[in-house]
Protein backbone atom coordinates (compact mmCIF):
# COMPACT_ATOMS: atom_id res chain seq x y z
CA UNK A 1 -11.67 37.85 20.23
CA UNK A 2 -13.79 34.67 19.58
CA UNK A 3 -12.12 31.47 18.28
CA UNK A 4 -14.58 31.42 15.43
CA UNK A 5 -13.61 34.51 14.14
CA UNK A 6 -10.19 33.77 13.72
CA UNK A 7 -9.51 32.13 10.03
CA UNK A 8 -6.20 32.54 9.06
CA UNK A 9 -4.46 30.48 11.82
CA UNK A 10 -4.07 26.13 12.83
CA UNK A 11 -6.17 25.96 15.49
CA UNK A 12 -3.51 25.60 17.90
CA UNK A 13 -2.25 28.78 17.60
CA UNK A 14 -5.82 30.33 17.25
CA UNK A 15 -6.28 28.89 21.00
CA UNK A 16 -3.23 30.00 22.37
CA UNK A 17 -3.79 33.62 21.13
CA UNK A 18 -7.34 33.17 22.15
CA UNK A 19 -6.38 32.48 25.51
CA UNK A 20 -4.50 34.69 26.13
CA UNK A 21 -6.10 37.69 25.13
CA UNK A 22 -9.06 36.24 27.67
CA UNK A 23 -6.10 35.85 30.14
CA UNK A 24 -6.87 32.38 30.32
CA UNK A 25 -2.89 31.82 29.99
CA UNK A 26 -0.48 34.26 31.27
CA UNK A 27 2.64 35.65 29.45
CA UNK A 28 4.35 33.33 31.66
CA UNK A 29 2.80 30.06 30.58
CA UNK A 30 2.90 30.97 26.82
CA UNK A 31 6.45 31.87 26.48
CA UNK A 32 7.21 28.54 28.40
CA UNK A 33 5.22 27.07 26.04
CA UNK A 34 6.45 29.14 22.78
CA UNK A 35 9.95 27.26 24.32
CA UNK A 36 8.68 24.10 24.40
CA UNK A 37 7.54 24.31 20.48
CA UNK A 38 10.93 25.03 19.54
CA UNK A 39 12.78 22.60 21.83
CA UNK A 40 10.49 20.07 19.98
CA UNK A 41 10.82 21.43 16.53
CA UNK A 42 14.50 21.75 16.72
CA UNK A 43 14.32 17.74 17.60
CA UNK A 44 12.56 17.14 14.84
CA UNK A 45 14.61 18.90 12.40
CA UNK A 46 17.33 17.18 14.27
CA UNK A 47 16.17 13.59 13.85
CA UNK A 48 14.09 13.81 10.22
CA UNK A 49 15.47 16.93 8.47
CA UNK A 50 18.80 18.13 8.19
CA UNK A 51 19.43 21.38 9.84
CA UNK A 52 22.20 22.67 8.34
CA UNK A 53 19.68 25.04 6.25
CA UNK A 54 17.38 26.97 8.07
CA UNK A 55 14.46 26.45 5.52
CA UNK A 56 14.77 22.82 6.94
CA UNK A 57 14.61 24.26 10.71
CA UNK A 58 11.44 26.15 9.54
CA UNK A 59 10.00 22.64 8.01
CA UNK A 60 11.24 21.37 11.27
CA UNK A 61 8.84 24.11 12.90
CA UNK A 62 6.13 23.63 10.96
CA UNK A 63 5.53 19.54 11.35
CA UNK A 64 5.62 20.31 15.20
CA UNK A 65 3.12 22.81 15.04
CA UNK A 66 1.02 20.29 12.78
CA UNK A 67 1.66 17.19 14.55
CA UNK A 68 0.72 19.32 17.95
CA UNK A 69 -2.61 20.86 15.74
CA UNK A 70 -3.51 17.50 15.11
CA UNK A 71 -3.04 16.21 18.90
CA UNK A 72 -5.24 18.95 20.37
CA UNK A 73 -7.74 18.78 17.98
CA UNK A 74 -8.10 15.15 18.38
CA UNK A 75 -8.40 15.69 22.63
CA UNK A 76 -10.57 18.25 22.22
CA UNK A 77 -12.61 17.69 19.26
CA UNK A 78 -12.64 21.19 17.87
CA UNK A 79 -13.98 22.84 21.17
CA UNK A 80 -11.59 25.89 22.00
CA UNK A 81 -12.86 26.11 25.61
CA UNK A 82 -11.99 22.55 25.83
CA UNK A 83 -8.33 23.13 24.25
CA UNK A 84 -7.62 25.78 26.14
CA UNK A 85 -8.18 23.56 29.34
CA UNK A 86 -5.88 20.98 28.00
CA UNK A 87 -3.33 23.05 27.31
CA UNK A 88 -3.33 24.59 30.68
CA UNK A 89 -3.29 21.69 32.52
CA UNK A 90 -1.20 19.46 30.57
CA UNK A 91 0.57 21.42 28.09
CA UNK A 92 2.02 21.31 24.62
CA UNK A 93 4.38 18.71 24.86
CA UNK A 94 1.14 16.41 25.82
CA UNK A 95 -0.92 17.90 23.11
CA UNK A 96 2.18 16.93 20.83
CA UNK A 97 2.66 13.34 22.45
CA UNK A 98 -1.07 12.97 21.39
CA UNK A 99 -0.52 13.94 17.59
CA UNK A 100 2.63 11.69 17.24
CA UNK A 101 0.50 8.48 18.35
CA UNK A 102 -1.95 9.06 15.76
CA UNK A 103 0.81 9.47 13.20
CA UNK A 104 2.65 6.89 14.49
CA UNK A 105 -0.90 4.51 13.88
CA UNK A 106 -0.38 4.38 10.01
CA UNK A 107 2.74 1.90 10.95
CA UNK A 108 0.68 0.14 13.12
CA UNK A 109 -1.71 -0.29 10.22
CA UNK A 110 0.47 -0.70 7.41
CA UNK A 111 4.40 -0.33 7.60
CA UNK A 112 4.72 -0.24 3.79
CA UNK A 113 2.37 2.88 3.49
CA UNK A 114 3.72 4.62 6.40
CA UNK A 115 7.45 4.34 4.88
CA UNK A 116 5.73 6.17 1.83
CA UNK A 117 4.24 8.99 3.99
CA UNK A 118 6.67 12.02 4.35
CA UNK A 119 7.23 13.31 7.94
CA UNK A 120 6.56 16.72 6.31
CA UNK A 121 3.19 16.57 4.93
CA UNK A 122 2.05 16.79 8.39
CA UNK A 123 3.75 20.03 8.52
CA UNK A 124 1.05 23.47 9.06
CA UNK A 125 2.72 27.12 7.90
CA UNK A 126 1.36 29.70 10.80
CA UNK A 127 -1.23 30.61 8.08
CA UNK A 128 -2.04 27.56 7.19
CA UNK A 129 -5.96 26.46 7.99
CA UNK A 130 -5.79 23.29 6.52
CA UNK A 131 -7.65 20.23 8.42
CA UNK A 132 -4.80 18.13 9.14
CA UNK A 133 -7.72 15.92 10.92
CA UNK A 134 -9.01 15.30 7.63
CA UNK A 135 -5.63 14.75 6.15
CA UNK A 136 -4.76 12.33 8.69
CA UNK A 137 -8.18 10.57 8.45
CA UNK A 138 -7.77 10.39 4.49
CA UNK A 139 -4.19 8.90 5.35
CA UNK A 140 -5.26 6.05 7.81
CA UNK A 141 -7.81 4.82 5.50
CA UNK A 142 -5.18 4.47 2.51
CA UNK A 143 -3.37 2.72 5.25
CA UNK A 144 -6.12 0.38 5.76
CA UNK A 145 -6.07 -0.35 1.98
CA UNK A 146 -2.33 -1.30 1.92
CA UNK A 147 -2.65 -3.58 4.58
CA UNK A 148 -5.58 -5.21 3.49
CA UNK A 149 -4.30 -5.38 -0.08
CA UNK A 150 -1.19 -7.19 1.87
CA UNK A 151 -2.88 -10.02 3.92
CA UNK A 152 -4.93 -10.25 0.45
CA UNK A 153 -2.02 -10.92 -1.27
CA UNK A 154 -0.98 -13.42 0.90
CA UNK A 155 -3.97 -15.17 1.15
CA UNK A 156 -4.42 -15.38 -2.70
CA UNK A 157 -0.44 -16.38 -3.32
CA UNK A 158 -0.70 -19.12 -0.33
CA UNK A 159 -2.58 -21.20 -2.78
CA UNK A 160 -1.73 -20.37 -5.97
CA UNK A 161 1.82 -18.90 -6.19
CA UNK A 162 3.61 -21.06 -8.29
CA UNK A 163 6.92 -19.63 -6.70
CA UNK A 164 8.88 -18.62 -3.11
CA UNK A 165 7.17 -15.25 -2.80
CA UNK A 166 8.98 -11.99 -2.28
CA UNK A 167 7.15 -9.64 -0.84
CA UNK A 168 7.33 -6.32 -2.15
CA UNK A 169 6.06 -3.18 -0.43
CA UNK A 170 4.91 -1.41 -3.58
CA UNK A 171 1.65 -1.89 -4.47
CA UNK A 172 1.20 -1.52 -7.85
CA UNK A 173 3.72 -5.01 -7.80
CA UNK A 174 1.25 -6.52 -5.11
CA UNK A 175 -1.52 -5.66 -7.34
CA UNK A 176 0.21 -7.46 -10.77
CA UNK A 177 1.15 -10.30 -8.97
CA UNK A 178 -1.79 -10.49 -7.43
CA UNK A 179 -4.02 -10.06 -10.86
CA UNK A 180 -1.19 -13.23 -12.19
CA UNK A 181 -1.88 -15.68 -9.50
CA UNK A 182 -6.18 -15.17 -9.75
CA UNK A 183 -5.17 -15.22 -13.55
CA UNK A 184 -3.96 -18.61 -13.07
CA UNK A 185 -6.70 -20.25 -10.83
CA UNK A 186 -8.85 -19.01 -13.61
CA UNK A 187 -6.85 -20.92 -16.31
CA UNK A 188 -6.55 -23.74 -14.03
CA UNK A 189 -10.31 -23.83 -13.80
CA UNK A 190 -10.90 -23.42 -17.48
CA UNK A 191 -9.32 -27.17 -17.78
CA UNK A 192 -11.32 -28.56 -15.22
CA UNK A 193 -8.46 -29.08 -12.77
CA UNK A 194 -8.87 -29.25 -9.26
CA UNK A 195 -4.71 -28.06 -9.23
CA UNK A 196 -3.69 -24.74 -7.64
CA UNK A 197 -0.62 -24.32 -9.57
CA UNK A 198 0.82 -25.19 -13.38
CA UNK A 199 2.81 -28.44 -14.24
CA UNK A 200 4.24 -28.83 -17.92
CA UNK A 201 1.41 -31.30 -18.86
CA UNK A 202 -1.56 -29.00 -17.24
CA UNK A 203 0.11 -25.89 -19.16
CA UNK A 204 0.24 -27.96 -22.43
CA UNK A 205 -3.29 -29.33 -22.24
CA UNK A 206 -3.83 -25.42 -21.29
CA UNK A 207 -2.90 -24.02 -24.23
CA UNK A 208 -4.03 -26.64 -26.34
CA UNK A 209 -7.31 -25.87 -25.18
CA UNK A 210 -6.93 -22.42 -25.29
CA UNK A 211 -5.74 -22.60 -29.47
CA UNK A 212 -8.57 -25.65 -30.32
CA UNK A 213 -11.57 -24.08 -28.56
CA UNK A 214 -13.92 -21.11 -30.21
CA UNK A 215 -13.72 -17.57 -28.61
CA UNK A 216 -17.35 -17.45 -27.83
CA UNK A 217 -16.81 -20.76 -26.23
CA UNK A 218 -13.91 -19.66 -24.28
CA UNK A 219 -15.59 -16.62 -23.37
CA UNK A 220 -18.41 -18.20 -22.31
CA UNK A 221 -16.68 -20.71 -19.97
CA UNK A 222 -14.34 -18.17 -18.57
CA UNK A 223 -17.35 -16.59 -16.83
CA UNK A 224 -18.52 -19.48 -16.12
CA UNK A 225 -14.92 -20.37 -14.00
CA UNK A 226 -15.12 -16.80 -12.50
CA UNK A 227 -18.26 -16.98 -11.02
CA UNK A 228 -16.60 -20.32 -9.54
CA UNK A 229 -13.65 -18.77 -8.04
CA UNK A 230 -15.52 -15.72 -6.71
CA UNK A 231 -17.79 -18.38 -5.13
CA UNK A 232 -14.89 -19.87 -3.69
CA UNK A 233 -13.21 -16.86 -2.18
CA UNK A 234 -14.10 -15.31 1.70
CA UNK A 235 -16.77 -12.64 1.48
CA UNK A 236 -14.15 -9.84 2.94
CA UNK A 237 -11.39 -11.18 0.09
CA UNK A 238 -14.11 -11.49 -2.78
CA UNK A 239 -15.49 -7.47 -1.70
CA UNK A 240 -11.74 -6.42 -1.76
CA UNK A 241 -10.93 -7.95 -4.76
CA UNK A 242 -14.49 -6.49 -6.62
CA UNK A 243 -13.27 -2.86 -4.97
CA UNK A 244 -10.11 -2.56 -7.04
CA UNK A 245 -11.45 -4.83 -10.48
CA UNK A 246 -9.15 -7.62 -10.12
CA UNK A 247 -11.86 -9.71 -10.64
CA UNK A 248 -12.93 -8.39 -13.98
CA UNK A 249 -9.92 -10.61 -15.53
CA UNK A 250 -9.63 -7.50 -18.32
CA UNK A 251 -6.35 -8.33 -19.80
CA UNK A 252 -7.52 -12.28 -19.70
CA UNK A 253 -10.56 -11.84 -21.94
CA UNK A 254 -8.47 -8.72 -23.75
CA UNK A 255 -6.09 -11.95 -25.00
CA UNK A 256 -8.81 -14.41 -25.97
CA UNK A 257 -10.92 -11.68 -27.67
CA UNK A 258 -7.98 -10.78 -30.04
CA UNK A 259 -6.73 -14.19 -31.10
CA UNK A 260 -3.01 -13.17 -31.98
CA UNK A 261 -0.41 -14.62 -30.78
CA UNK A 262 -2.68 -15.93 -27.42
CA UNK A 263 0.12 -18.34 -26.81
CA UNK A 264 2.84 -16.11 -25.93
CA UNK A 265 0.64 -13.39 -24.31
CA UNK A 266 -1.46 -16.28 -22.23
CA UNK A 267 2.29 -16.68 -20.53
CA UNK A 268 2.76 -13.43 -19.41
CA UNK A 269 -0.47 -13.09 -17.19
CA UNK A 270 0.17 -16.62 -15.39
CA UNK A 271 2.02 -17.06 -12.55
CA UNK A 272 4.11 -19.98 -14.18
CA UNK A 273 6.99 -22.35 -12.19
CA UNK A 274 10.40 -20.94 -13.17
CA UNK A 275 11.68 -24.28 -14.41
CA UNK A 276 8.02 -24.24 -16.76
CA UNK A 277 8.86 -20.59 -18.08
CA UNK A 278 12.51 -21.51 -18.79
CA UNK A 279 11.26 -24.33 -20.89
CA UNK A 280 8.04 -22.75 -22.43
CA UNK A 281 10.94 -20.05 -23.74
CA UNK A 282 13.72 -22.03 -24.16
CA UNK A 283 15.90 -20.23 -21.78
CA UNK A 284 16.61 -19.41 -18.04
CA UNK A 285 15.56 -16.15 -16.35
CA UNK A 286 17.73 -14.37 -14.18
CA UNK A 287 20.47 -15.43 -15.59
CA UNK A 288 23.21 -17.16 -12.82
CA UNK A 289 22.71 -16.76 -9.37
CA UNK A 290 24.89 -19.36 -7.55
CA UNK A 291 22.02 -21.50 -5.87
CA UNK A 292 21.63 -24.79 -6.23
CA UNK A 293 19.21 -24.36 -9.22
CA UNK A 294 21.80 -23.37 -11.78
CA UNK A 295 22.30 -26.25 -12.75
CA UNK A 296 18.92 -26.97 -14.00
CA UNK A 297 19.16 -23.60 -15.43
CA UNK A 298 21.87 -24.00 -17.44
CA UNK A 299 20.39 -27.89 -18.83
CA UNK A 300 18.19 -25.47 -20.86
CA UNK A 301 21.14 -24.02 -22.67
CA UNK A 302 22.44 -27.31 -23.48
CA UNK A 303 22.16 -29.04 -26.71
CA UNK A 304 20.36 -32.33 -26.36
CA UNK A 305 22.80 -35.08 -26.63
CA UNK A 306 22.40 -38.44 -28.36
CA UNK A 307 23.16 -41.33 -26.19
CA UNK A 308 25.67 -43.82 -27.90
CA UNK A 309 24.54 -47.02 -29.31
C-alpha cells in the first residue's frame, strides 16, 4: 500500500504501517518501537497530565504521537521513503527528541506565549490527519509577535513610562499600556515640549490647552505631532506599531472629537506619575502599601492646615 493512499492516519503511523507491509521494518523493530511510544507517552502523562484517569493516559498518548508526527515530518520533509529511513536507523525516540525541540522553540522565542500554549494541543488522535507542521508554524509566528510586542514595549516605556514598570505577560495589558505611554508622547508633543514624561505644570498647561484650543485645531495639530513621533520611532518599531493600529491614536481623537468631559477622559489614556494622578483626583491609588511613599500618599487625604500667625 502506497503512503499517498493512506488518509485517515498522522503520518507517522501511515509510515510505520507502510513499512512494514513493504517489510521495510520487521515485527521485531515495530513492537520495540510500539514500546518505546508508550514508555514516552506514559512520561508524558506522568510529568504534564495526571494519570490517575485513563482519558488523561490516552491525552498522554496522543501528544507523543503528535510531538513524534511533528519530529519526523520536520527530518524528513514529508518524504515517506525518507521517514522510513530515519526511523530505521535512528528510531522513534529520535524522531520524538526532534519534535520536542521545535516545541520547545516557542520558549526560546517568547516565554510568555509558550506558558499560554497547552502541552495538549500538540496532541494527534490515531485518526487524526491534521498538519501539526502547520499548527506549529502558525504557533511560532504568534510567538514571534509576543516577543516582538515585548522588546516593543520596552523600548516605548524606556522613554516615556512615567512609572517603575511591571511587566506583565498578557498582552492585551502590554498593548494598553503600550497605547498610554505613545498616548502621552503625543500629548507631550501637542505642547511643544521636548519632555518624555508629565510634571504637574506640563499636565496643567496640557489641559489648558486641550479646553482653550478649537477641535479642528486640535485635530489638526495632533496629526501634525503623529507624523512627528512616527518620524521619530526605528523603522522595525514604527512597522510594528502600524501592524496592530497603535498608531492610529483612536481613542485620543475619539476624546477631542466629542468634547465632554475631555478633562477627565484625557487622564485615563496618559501614562500619568502616581503622585500627579493622586493629585489630579484628589486621592491616592492603591490604597496603603507600607513603602516609603505612604506618606506622601496619605498628605493627599489631609486637610490643608493654616500655619499660625
Amino acid at each position: 500500500m502506497r503512503i499517498a493512499e493512506l488518509r485517515n492516519h498522522p503520518f507517522l503511523l501511515l509510515v510505520l504501517k507502510d513499512g512494514e507491509n513493504d517489510g521495510y521494518f520487521s515485527s521485531e523493530f515495530i513492537h520495540k518501537s510500539k514500546q518505546q511510544l508508550v514508555d514516552m507517552s506514559l512520561r508524558i502523562a506522568s510529568d504534564n497530565l495526571s494519570i490517575i484517569y485513563a482519558d488523561q493516559i490516552k491525552k498522554g498518548c496522543e501528544i507523543v504521537l503528535g510531538i513524534t508526527n511533528l519530529g519526523l515530518l520536520d527530518l524528513c520533509d514529508n518524504d515517506a521513503d525518507k521517514a522510513k529511513e530515519i526511523i530505521k536507523t535512528q528510531g522513534i525516540v529520535y524522531c520524538f527528541r526532534a519534535g520536542w525541540a521545535k516545541y520547545a522553540q516557542l520558549k526560546k522565542v517568547s516565554p510568555a506565549f509558550f506558558e499560554g500554549i497547552s502541552i495538549s494541543s500538540y496532541a494527534l488522535a490515531i485518526n487524526d490527519t491534521a498538519d501539526i507542521r502547520l499548527m506549529h508554524n502558525n504557533f511560532m509566528k504568534e510567538s514571534y509577535k509576543s516577543a516582538k510586542l515585548l522588546d516593543v514595549y520596552k523600548s516605548i516605556a524606556a522613554r516615556y513610562s512615567a512609572n517603575a514598570l511591571l511587566i506583565e505577560n498578557d498582552e492585551n495589558i502590554l498593548i494598553f499600556e503600550l497605547q498610554r505611554f505613545l498616548n502621552s508622547a503625543i500629548a507631550l508633543l501637542l505642547i511643544d515640549s521636548d519632555k518624555k514624561v508629565f510634571t504637574s505644570s506640563l499636565y496643567q498647561k496640557f489641559n489648558t490647552y486641550l479646553l482653550s484650543t478649537e477641535k479642528d485645531l486640535l485635530l489638526e495639530k495632533l496629526a501634525t505631532c503623529i507624523v512627528k513621533l512616527t518620524e521619530q520611532l526605528s523603522i522595525p518599531t514604527r512597522s510594528y506599531l502600524q501592524e496592530i493600529e497603535l498608531l492610529d491614536f483612536t481613542e485620543f481623537k475619539s476624546i477631542i472629537n466629542q468634547q465632554t468631559d475631555i478633562s477627565i477622559f484625557i487622564q485615563e489614556i496618559l501614562e500619568l506619575p502616581i503622585t500627579l494622578a493622586a493629585e489630579l483626583n484628589d486621592d491616592f491609588e492603591g490604597g496603603y502599601d507600607f513603602h516609603s511613599d505612604d506618606e506622601d500618599d496619605i498628605a493627599y487625604l489631609r486637610p490643608d492646615v493654616e500655619e499660625s500667625p
